[in-house]
Protein backbone atom coordinates (compact mmCIF):
# COMPACT_ATOMS: atom_id res chain seq x y z
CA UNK A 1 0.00 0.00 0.00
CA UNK A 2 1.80 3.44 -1.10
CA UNK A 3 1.81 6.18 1.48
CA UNK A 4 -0.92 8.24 -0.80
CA UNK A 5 -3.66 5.61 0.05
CA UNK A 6 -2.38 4.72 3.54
CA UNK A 7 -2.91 8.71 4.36
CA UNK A 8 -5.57 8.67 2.69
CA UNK A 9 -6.81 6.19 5.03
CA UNK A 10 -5.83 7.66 8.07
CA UNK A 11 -7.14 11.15 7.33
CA UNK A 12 -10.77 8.91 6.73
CA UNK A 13 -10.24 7.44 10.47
CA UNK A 14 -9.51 10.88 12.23
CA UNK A 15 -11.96 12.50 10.20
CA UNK A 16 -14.62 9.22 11.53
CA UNK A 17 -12.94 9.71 15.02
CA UNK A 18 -13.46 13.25 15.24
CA UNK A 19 -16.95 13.05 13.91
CA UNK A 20 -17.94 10.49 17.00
CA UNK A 21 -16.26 12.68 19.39
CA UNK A 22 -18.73 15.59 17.96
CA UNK A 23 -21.39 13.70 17.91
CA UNK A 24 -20.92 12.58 21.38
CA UNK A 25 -20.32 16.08 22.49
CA UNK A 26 -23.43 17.08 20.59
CA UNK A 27 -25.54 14.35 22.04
CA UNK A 28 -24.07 14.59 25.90
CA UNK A 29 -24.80 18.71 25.89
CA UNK A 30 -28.45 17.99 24.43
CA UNK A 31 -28.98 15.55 27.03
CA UNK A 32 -28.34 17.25 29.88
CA UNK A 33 -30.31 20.45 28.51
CA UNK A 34 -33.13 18.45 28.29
CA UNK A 35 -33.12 17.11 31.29
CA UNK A 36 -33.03 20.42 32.87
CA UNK A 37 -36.06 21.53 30.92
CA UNK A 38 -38.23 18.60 31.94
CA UNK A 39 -36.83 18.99 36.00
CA UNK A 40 -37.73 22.95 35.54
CA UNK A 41 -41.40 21.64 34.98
CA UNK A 42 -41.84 19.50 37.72
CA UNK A 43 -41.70 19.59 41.46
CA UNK A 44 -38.58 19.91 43.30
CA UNK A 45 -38.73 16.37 44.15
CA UNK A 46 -37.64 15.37 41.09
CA UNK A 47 -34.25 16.99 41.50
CA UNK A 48 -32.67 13.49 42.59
CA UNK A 49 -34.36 11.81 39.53
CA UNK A 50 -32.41 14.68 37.29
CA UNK A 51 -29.29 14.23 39.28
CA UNK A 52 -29.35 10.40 38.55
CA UNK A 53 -30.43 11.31 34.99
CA UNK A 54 -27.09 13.44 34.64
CA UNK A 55 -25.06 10.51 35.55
CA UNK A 56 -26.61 8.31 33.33
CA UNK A 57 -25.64 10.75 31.12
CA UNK A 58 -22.23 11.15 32.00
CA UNK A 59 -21.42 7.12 31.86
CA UNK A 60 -22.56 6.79 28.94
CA UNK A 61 -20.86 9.90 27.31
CA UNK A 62 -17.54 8.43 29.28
CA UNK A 63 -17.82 4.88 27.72
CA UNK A 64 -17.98 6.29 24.39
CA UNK A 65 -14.78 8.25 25.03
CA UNK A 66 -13.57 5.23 26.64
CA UNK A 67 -14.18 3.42 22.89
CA UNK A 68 -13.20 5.96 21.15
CA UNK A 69 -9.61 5.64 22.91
CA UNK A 70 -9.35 2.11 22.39
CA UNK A 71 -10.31 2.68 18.95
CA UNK A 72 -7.90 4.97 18.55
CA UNK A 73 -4.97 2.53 19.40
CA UNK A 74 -6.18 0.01 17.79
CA UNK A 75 -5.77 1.96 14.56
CA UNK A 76 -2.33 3.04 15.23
CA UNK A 77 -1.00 0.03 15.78
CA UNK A 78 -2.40 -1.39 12.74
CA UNK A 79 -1.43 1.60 10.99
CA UNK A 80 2.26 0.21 12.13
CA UNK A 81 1.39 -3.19 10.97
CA UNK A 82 0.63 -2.36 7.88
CA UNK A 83 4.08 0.42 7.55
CA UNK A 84 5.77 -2.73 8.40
CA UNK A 85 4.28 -5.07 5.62
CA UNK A 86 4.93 -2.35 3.13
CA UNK A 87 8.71 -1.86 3.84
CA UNK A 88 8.83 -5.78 4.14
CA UNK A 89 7.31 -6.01 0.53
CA UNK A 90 9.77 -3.46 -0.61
CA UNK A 91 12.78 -5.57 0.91
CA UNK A 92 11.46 -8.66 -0.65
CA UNK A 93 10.60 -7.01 -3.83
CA UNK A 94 14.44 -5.41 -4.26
CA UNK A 95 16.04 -8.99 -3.38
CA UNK A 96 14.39 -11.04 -5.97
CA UNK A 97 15.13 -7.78 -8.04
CA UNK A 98 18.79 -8.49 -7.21
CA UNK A 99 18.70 -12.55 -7.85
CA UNK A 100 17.27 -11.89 -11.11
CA UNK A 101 19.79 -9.31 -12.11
CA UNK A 102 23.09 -11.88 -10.55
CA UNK A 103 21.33 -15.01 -12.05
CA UNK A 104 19.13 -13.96 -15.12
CA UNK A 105 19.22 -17.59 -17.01
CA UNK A 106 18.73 -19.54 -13.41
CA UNK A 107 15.72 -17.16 -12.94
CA UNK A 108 14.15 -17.40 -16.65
CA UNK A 109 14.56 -21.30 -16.21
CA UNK A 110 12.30 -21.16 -12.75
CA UNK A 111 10.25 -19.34 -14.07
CA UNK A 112 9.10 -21.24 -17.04
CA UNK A 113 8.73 -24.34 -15.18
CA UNK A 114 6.40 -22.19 -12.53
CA UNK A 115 4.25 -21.47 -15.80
CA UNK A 116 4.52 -24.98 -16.88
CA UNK A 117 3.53 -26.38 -13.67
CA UNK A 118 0.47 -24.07 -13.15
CA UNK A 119 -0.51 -24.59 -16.97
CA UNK A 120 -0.88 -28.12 -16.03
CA UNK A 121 -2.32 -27.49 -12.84
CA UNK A 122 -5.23 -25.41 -14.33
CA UNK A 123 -5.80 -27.55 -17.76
CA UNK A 124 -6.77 -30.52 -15.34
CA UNK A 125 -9.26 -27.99 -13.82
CA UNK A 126 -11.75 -29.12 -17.18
């Protein structure tokens, strides 16, 4: 995967993490107004009933967050994973680049027989 579409990636994550965040922000402040409005309305008795409301609230706006975190490592360190396939790919990629170039007839010779063996492999296939 080239750095171009790995960023691109990553900018699609932060962009999805920051959204939730919002929305969660959004969600947690609208919550908690109305709950305020509705305790306004009724009698003062209710005040524990908003207070327990509010906490509700509050967990459930904090295990979000909580998510999001783990999320958010999760991401980077498959975000690492995949760095480290890439530059693996690269190494393998520039030594059979190199065996080709110090052996050219050994590796035209392997790889017609790899042709020839999966041309005989697939014409069974009728």
């Amino acid at each position: 995967m080239d750095n171009n579409t790995q960023n691109k990636i990553e900018n699609k994550i932060d962009s999805a993490r920051d959204g939730i965040t919002k929305i969660n922000r959004d969600v947690r402040a609208d919550a908690h107004s109305t709950i305020d409005r509705v305790a306004d309305k009724v009698p003062p008795t209710t005040d524990r009933l908003a207070q327990s409301a509010h906490n509700g609230v509050d967990k459930v706006a904090d295990t979000v967050n909580s998510v999001n975190q783990k999320w958010d490592g999760t991401v980077e360190r498959l975000s690492a994973g995949t760095k480290q396939l890439s530059e693996n790919a690269k190494v393998w990629a520039e030594s059979g680049r190199t065996q080709v170039r110090s052996h050219p007839a050994l590796s035209v010779l392997i790889a017609a027989a790899a042709g020839y063996g999966i041309s005989k492999l697939l014409s069974s296939r009728k």
